[in-house]
C-alpha atoms as a PDB file:
ATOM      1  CA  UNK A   1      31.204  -1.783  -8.491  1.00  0.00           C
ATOM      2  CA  UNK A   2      31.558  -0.007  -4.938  1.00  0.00           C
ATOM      3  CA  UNK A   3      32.697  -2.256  -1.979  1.00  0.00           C
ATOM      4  CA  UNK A   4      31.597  -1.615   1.601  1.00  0.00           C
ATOM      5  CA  UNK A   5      32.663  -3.084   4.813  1.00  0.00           C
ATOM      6  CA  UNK A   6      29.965  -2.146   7.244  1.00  0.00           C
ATOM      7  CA  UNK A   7      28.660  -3.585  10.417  1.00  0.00           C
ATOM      8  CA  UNK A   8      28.238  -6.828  10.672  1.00  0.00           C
ATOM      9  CA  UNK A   9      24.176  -7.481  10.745  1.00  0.00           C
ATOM     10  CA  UNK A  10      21.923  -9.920  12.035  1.00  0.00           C
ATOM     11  CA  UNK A  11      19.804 -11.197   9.413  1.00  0.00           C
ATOM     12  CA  UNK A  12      19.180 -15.170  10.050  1.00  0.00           C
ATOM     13  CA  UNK A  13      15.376 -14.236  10.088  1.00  0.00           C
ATOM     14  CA  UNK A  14      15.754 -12.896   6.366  1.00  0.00           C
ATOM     15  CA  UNK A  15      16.207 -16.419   4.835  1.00  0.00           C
ATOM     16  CA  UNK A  16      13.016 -17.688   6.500  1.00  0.00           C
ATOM     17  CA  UNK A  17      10.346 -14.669   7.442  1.00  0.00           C
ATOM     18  CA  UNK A  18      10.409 -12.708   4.312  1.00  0.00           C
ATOM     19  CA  UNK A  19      10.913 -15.297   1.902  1.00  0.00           C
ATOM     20  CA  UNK A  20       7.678 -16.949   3.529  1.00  0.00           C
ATOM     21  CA  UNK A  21       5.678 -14.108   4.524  1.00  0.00           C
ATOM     22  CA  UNK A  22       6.189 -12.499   0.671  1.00  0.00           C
ATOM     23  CA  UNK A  23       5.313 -15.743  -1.001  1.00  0.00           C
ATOM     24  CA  UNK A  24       2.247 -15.553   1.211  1.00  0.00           C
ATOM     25  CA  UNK A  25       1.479 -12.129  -0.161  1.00  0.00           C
ATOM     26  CA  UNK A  26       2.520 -12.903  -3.651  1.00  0.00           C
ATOM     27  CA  UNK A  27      -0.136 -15.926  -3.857  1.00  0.00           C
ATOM     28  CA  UNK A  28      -2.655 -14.118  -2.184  1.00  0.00           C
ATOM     29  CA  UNK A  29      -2.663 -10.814  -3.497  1.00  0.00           C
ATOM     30  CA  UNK A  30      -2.068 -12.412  -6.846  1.00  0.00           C
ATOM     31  CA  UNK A  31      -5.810 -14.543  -6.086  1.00  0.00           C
ATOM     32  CA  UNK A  32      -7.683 -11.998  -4.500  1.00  0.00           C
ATOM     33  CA  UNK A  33      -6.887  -8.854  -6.617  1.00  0.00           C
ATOM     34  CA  UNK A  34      -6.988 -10.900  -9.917  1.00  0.00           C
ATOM     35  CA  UNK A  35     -10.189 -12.171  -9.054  1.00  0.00           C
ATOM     36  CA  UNK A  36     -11.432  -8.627  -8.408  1.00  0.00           C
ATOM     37  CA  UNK A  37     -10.443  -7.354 -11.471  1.00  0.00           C
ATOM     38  CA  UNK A  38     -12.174  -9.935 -13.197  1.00  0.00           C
ATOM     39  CA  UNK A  39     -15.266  -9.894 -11.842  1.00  0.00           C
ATOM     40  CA  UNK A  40     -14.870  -5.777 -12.587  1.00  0.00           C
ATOM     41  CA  UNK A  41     -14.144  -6.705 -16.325  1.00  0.00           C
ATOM     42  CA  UNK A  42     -17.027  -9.341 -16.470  1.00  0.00           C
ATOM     43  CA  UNK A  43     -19.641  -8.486 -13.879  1.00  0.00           C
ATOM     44  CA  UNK A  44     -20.131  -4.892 -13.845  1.00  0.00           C
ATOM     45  CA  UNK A  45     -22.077  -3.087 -16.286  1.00  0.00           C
ATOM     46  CA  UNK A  46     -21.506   0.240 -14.985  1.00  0.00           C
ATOM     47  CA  UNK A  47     -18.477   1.716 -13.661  1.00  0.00           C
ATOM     48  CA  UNK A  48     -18.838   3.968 -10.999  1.00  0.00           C
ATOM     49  CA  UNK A  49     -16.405   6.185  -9.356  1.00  0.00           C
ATOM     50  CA  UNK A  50     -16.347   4.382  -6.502  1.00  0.00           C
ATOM     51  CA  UNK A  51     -15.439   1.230  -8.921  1.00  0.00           C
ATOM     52  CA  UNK A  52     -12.673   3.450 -10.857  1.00  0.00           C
ATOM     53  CA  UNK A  53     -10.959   4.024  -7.580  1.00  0.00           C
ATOM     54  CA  UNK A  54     -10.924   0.045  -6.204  1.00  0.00           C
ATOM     55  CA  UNK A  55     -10.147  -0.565  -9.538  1.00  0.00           C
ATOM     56  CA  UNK A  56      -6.803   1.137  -9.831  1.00  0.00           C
ATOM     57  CA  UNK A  57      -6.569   0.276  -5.937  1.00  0.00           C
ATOM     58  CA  UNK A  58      -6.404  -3.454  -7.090  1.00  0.00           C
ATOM     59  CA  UNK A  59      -4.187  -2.761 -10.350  1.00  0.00           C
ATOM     60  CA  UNK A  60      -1.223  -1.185  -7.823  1.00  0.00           C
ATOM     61  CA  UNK A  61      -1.737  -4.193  -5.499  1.00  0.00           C
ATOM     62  CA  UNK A  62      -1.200  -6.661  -8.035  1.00  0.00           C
ATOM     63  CA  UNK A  63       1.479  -4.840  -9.872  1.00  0.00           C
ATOM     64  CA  UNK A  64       3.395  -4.611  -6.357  1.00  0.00           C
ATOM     65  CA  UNK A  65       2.864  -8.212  -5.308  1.00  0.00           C
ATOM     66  CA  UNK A  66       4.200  -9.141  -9.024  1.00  0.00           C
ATOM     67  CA  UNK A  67       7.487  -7.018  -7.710  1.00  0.00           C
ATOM     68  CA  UNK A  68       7.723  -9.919  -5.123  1.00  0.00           C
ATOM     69  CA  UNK A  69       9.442 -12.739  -6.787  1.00  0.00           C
ATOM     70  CA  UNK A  70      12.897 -11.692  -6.897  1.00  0.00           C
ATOM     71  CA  UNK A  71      13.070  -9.718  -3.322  1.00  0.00           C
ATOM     72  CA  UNK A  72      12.180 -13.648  -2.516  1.00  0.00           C
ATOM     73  CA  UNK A  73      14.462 -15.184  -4.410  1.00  0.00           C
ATOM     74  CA  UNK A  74      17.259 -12.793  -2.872  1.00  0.00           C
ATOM     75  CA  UNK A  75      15.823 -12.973   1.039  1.00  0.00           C
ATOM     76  CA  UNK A  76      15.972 -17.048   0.750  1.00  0.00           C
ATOM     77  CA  UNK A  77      19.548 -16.800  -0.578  1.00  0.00           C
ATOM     78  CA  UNK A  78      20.951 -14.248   2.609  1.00  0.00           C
ATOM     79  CA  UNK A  79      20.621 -10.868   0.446  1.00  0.00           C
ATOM     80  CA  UNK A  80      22.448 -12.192  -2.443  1.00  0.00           C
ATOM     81  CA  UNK A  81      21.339 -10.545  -5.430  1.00  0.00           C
ATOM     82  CA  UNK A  82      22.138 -12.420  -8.929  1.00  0.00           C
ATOM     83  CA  UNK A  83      19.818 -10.337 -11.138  1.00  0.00           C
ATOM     84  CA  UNK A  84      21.680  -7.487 -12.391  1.00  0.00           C
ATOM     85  CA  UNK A  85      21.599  -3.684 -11.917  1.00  0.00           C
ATOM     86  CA  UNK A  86      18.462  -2.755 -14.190  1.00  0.00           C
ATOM     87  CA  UNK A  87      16.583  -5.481 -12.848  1.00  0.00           C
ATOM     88  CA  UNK A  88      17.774  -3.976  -9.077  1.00  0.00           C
ATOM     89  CA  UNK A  89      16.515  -0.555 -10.155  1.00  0.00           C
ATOM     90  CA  UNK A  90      13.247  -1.503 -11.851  1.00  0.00           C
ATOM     91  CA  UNK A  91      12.293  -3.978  -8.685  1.00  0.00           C
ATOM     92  CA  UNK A  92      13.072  -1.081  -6.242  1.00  0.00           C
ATOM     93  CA  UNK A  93      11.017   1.651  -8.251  1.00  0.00           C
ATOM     94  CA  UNK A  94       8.474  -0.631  -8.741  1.00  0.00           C
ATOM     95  CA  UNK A  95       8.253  -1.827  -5.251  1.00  0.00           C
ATOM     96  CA  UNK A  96       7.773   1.864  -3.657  1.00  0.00           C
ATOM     97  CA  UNK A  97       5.541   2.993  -6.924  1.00  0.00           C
ATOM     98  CA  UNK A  98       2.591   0.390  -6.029  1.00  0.00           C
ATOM     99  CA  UNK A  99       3.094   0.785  -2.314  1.00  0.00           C
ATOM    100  CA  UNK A 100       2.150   4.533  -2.488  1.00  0.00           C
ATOM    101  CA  UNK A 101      -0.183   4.191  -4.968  1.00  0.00           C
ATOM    102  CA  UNK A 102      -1.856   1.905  -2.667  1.00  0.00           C
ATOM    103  CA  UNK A 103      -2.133   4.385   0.209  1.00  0.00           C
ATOM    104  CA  UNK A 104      -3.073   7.256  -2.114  1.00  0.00           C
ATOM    105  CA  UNK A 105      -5.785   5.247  -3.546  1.00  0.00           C
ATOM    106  CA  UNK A 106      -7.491   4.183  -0.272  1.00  0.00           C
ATOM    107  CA  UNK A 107      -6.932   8.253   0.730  1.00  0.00           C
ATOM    108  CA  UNK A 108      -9.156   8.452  -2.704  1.00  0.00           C
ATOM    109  CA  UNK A 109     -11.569   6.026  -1.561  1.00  0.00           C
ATOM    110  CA  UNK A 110     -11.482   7.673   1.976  1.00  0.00           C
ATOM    111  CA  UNK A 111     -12.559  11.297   0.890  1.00  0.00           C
ATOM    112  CA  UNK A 112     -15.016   9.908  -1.900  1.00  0.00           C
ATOM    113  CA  UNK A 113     -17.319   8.188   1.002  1.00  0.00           C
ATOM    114  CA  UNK A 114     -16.377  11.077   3.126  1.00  0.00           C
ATOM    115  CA  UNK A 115     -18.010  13.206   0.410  1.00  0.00           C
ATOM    116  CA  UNK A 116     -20.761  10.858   0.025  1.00  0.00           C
ATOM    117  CA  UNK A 117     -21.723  10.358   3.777  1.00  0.00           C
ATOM    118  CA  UNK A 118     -20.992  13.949   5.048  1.00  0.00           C
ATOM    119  CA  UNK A 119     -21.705  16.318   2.221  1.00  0.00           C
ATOM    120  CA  UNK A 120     -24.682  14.037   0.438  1.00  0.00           C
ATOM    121  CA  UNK A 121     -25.814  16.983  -1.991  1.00  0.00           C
ATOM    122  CA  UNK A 122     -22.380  18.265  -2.633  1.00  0.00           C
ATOM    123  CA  UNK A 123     -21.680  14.099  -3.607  1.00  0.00           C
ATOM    124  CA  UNK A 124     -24.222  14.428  -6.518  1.00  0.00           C
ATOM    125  CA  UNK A 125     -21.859  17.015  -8.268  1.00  0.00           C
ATOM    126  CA  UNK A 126     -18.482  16.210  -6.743  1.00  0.00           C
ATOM    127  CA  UNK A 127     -18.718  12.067  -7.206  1.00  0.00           C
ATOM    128  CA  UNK A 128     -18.080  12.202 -11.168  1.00  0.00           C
ATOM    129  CA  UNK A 129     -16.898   9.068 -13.195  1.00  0.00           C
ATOM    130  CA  UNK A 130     -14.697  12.052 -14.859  1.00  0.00           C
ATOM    131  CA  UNK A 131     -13.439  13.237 -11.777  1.00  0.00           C
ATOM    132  CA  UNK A 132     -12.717   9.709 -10.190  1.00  0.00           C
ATOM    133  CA  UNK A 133     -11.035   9.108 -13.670  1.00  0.00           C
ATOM    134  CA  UNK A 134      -8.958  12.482 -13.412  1.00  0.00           C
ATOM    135  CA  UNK A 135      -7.741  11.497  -9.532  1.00  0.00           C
ATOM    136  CA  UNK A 136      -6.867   7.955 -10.590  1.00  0.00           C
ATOM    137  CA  UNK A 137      -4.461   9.646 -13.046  1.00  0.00           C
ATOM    138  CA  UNK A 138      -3.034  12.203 -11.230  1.00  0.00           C
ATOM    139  CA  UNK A 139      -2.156   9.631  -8.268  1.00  0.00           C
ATOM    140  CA  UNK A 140      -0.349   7.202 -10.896  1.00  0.00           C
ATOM    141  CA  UNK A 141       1.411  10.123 -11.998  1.00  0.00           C
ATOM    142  CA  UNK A 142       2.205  11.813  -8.503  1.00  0.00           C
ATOM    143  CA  UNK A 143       3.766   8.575  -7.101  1.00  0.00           C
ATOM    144  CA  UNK A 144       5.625   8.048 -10.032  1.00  0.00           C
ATOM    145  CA  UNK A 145       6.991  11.878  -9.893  1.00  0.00           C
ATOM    146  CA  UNK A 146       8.023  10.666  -5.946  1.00  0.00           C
ATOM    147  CA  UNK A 147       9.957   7.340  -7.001  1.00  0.00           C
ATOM    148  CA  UNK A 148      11.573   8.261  -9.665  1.00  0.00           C
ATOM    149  CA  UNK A 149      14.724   9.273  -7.708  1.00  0.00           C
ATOM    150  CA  UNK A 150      14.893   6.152  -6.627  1.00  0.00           C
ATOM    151  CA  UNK A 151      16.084   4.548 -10.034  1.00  0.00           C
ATOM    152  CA  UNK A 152      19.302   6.929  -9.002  1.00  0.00           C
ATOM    153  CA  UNK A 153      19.405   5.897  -5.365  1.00  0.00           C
ATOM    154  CA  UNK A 154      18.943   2.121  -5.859  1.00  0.00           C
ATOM    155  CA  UNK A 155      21.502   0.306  -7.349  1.00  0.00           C
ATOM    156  CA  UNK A 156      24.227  -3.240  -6.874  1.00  0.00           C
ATOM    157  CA  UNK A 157      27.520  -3.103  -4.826  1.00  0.00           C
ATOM    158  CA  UNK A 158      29.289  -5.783  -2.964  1.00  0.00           C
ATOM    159  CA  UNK A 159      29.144  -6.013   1.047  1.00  0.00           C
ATOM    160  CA  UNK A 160      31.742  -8.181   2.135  1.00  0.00           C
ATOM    161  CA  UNK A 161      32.354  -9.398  -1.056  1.00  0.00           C
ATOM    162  CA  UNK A 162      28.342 -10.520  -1.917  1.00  0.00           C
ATOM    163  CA  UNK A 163      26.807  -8.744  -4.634  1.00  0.00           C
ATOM    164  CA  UNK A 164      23.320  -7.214  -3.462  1.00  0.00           C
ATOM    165  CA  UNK A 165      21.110  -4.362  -4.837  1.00  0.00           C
ATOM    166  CA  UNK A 166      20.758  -1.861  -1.773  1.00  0.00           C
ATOM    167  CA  UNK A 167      16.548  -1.580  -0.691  1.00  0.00           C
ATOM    168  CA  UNK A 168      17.551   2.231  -0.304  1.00  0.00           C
ATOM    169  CA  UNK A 169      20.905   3.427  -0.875  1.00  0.00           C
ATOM    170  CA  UNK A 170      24.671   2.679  -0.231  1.00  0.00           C
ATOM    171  CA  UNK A 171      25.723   3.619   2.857  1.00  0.00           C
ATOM    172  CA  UNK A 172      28.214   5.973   1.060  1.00  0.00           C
ATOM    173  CA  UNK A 173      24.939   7.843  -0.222  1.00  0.00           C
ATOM    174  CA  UNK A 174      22.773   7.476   2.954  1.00  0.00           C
ATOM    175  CA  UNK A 175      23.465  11.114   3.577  1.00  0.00           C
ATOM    176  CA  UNK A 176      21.790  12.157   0.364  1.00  0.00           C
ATOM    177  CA  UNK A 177      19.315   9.724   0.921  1.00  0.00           C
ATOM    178  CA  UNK A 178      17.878  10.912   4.156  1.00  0.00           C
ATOM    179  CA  UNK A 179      16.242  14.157   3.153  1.00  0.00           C
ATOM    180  CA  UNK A 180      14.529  12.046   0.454  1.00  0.00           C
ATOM    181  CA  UNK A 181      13.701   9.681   2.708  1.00  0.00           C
ATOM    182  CA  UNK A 182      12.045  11.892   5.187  1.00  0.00           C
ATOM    183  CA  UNK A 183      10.118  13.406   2.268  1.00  0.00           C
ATOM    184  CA  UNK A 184       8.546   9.933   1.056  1.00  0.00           C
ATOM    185  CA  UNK A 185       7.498   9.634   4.799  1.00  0.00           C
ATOM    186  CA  UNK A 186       5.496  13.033   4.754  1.00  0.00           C
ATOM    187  CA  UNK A 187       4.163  13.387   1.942  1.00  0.00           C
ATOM    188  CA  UNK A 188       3.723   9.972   0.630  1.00  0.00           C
ATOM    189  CA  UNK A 189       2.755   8.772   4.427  1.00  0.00           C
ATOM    190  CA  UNK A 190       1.918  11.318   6.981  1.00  0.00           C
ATOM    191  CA  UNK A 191      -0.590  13.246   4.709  1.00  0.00           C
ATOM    192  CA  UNK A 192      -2.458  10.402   3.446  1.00  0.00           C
ATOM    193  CA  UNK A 193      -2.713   8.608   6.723  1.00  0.00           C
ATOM    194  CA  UNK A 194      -3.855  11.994   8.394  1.00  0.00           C
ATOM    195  CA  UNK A 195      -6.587  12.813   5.197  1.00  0.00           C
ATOM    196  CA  UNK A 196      -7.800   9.249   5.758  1.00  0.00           C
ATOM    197  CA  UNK A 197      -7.833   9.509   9.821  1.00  0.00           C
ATOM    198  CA  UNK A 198      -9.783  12.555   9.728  1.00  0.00           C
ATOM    199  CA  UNK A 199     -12.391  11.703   6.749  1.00  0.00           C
ATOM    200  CA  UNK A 200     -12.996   7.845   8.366  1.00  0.00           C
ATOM    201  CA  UNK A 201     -13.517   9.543  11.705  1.00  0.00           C
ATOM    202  CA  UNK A 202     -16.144  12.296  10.304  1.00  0.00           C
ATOM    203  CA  UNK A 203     -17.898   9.310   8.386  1.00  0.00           C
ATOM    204  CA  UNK A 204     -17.883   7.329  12.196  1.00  0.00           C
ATOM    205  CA  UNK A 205     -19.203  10.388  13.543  1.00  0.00           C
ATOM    206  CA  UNK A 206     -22.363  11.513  11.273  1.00  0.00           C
ATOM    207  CA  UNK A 207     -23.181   7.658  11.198  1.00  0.00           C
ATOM    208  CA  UNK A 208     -23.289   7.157  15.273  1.00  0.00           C
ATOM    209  CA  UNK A 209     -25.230  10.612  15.441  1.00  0.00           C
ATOM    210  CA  UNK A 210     -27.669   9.763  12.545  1.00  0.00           C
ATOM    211  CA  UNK A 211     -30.859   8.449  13.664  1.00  0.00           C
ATOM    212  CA  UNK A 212     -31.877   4.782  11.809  1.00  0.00           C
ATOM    213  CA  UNK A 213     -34.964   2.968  11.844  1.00  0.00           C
ATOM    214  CA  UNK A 214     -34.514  -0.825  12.100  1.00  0.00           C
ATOM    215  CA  UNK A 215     -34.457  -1.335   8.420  1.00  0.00           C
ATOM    216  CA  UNK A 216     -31.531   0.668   7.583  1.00  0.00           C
ATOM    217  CA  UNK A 217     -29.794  -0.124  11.248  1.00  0.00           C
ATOM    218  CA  UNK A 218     -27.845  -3.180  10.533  1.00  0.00           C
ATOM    219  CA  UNK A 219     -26.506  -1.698   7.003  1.00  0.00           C
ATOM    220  CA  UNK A 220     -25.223   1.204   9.361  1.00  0.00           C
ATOM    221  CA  UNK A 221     -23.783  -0.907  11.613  1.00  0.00           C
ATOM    222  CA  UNK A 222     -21.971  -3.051   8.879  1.00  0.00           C
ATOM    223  CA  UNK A 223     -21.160   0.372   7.634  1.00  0.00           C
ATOM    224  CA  UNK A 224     -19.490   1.496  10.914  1.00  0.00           C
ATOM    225  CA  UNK A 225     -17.749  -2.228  11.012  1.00  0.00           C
ATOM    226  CA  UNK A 226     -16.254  -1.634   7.639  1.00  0.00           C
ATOM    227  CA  UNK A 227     -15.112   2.137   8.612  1.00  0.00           C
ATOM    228  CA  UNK A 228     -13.128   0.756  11.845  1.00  0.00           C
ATOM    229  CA  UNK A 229     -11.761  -2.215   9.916  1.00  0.00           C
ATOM    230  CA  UNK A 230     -10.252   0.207   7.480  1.00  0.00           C
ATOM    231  CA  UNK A 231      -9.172   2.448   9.877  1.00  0.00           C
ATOM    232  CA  UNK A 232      -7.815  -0.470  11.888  1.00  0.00           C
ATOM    233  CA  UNK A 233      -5.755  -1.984   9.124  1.00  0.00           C
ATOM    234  CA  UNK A 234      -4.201   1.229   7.910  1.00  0.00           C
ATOM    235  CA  UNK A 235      -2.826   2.244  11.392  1.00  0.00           C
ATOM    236  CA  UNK A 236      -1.413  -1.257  11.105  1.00  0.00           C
ATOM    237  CA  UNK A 237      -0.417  -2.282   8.021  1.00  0.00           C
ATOM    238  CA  UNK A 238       1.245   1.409   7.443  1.00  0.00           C
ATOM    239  CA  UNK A 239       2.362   3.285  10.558  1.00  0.00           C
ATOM    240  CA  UNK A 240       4.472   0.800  12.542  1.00  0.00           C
ATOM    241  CA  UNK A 241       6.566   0.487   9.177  1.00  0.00           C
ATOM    242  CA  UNK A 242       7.363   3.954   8.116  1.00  0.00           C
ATOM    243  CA  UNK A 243       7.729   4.797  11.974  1.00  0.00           C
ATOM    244  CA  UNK A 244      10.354   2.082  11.517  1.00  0.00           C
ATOM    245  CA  UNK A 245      11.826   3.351   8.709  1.00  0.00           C
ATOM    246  CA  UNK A 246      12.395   6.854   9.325  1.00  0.00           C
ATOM    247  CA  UNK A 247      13.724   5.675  12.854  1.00  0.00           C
ATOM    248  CA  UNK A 248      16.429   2.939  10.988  1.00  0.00           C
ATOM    249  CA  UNK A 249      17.250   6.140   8.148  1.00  0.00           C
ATOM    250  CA  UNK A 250      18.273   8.184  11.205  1.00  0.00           C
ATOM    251  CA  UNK A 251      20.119   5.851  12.881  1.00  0.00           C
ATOM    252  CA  UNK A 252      22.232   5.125   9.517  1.00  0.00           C
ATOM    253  CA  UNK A 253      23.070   8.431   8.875  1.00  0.00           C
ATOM    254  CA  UNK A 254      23.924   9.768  12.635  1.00  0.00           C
ATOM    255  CA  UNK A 255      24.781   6.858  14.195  1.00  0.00           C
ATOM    256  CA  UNK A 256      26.252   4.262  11.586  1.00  0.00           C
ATOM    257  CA  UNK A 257      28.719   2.937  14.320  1.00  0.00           C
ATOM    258  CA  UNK A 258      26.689   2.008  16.459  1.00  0.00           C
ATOM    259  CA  UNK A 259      26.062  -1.560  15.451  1.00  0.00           C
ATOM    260  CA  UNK A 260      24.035  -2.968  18.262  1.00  0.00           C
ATOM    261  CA  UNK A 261      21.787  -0.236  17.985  1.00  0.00           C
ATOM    262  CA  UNK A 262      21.823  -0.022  14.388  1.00  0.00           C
ATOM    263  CA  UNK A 263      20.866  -3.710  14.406  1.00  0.00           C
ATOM    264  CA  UNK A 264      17.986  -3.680  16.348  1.00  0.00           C
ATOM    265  CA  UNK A 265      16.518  -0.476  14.195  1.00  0.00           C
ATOM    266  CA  UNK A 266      17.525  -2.857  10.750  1.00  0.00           C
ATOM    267  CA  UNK A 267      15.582  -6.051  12.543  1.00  0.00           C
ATOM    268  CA  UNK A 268      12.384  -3.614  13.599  1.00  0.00           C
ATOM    269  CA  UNK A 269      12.222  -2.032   9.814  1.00  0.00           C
ATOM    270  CA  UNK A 270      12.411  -5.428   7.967  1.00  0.00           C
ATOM    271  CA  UNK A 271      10.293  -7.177  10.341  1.00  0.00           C
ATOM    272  CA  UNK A 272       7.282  -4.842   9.968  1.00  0.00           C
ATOM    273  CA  UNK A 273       7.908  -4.751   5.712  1.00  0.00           C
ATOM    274  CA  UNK A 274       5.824  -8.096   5.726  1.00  0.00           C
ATOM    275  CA  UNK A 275       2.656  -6.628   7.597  1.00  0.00           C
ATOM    276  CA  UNK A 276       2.685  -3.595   5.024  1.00  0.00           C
ATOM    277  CA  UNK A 277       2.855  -5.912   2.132  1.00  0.00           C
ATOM    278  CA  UNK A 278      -0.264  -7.846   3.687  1.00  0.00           C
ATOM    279  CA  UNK A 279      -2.452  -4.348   2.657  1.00  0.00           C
ATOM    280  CA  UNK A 280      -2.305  -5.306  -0.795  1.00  0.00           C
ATOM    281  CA  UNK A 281      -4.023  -8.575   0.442  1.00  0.00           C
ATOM    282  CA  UNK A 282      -6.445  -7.630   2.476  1.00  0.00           C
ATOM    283  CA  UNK A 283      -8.189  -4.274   0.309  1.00  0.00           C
ATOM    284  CA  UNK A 284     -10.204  -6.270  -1.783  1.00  0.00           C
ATOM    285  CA  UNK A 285     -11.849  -7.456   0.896  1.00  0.00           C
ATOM    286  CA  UNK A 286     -13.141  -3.073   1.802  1.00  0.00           C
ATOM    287  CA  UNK A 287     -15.807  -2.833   0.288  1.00  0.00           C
ATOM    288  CA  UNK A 288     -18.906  -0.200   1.596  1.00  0.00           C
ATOM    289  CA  UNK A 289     -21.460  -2.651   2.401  1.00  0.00           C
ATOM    290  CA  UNK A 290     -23.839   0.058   1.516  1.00  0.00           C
ATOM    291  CA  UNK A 291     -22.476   0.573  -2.209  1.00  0.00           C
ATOM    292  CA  UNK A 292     -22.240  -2.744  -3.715  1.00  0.00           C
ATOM    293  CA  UNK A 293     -19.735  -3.208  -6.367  1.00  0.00           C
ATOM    294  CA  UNK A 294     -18.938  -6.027  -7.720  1.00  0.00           C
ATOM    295  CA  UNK A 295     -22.426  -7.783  -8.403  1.00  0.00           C
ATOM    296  CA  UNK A 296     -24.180  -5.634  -9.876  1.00  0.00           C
ATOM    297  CA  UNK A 297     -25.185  -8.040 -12.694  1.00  0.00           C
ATOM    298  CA  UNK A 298     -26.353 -10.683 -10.324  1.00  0.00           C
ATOM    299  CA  UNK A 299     -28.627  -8.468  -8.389  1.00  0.00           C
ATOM    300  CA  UNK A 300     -30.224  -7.091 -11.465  1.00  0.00           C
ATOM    301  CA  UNK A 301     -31.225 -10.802 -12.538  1.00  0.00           C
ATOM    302  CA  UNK A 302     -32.241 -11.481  -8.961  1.00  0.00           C
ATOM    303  CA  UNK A 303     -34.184  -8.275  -9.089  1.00  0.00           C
ATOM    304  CA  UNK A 304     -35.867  -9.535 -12.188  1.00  0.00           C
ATOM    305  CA  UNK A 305     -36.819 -12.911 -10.966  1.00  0.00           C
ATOM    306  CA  UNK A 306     -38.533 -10.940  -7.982  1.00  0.00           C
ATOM    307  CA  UNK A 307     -40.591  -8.992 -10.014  1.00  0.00           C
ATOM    308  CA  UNK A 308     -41.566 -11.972 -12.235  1.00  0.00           C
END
């Protein structure tokens, strides 16, 4: 096992904010997207595409929150990792598999009300059960293509001799890393973020400009409240962290003496990895107030009792 004397590093806030914050996450996004999921398996009749993609939306978030339990364990204990290799590996592939998942699935969910909103006729032919089911697959597979390396970058060593499994890479690799790293950021970041920035702002745009008589004017407006939401908690939940993170990857490559400086990037990365871990908790809660999802069972028997 490598050994590696490197900067000495501030991380006091370790053994309280991430062990909290991520058991925060882990109980919530373990309620909230289990719950979904059940009331998809029990409540809805018909799956629609829109319901395919929230679906496997929900299925990453709870598959990444269930990646939680031993970055906890090892945060609470001051980075101290007593799990093994494989486990190190699997945690760290598993980790960055959901988390881009998750972004590619709201970019999904992004350009399939795009679609619907801006291109209504085109929708009819475009918004397909088969073609939501086809995108579902090729994101799984796509951000597993994109993590895979990292079962060869992540691994154990000892830093002043404590065993922990390195988020990234050892800093004899680092070098390596950073083209790698810069790639996740563009094309498992950047692209999303702008494909969702661009569709959400369309959507904003047609709605404001659309005329609405009073009966259809507050399901705009929840619309529009939904739309800024979204667009609100992906600029928040997302770019501060990978901003962070390509800022601390150049740092430790070009600057890995400088340990005041190197500190403050390492503080600024791991302080925003709690607010991108809150996505997971907060998506089932984005759902088009205009396409109802989830009850579609209830509002057929409420529907009946009307007509009765």
């Amino acid at each position: 096992m490598e050994e590696f004397h490197i900067c000495p590093v501030t991380n006091y806030y370790k053994r309280i904010l991430l062990p909290v914050t991520y058991s925060l996450v882990f109980l919530l996004g373990l309620a909230l997207n289990g719950a979904l999921l059940w009331c998809v398996c029990f409540r809805t009749r018909r799956w629609s595409s829109t319901v395919i993609y929230l679906t496997n939306l929900a299925v990453a978030d709870l598959l990444y929150v269930l990646s939680l339990p031993p970055l906890i364990i090892s945060n609470a204990m001051g980075d101290l990792w007593p799990f093994g290799n494989i486990i190190c590996k699997g945690v760290r592939f598993f980790f960055f598999v959901n988390l881009h998942c998750s972004m590619m699935f709201l970019t999904c969910v992004s350009v399939h009300r795009f679609i619907g909103v801006c291109f209504p006729i085109a929708a009819v032919r475009l918004r397909t059960r088969k073609l939501a089911f086809f995108a579902s697959v090729s994101v799984w597979i796509l951000a597993t293509a994109e993590i895979v390396p990292t079962l060869g970058f992540a691994h154990t060593g000892l830093i002043n001799n404590m065993t922990v499994c390195f988020e990234m890479t050892s800093p004899s690799q680092f070098q390596m890393y950073f083209p790698y790293g810069l790639f996740l950021a563009i094309v498992g970041f950047l692209i999303p973020f702008l494909v969702v920035l661009t569709c959400y702002c369309s959507i904003l745009k047609v709605l404001c400009c659309r005329g609405s008589n009073t009966r259809t004017a507050g399901m705009r407006n929840k619309s529009l409240c939904t739309l800024l939401v979204v667009c609100l908690l992906f600029v928040l939940c997302f770019v501060p962290y990978h901003i962070a993170r390509t800022i601390y990857l150049f740092v430790r490559v070009y600057m890995p003496e400088d340990c005041y400086l190197l500190n403050i990037v390492m503080i600024s990365y791991k302080m925003w990895k709690p607010v991108v871990s809150m996505n997971c908790c907060a998506n089932p809660f984005l759902e088009d107030p205009t396409q109802p999802l989830w009850c579609e069972k209830d509002s057929k028997k409420k529907k009946k009792k009307k007509d009765d």
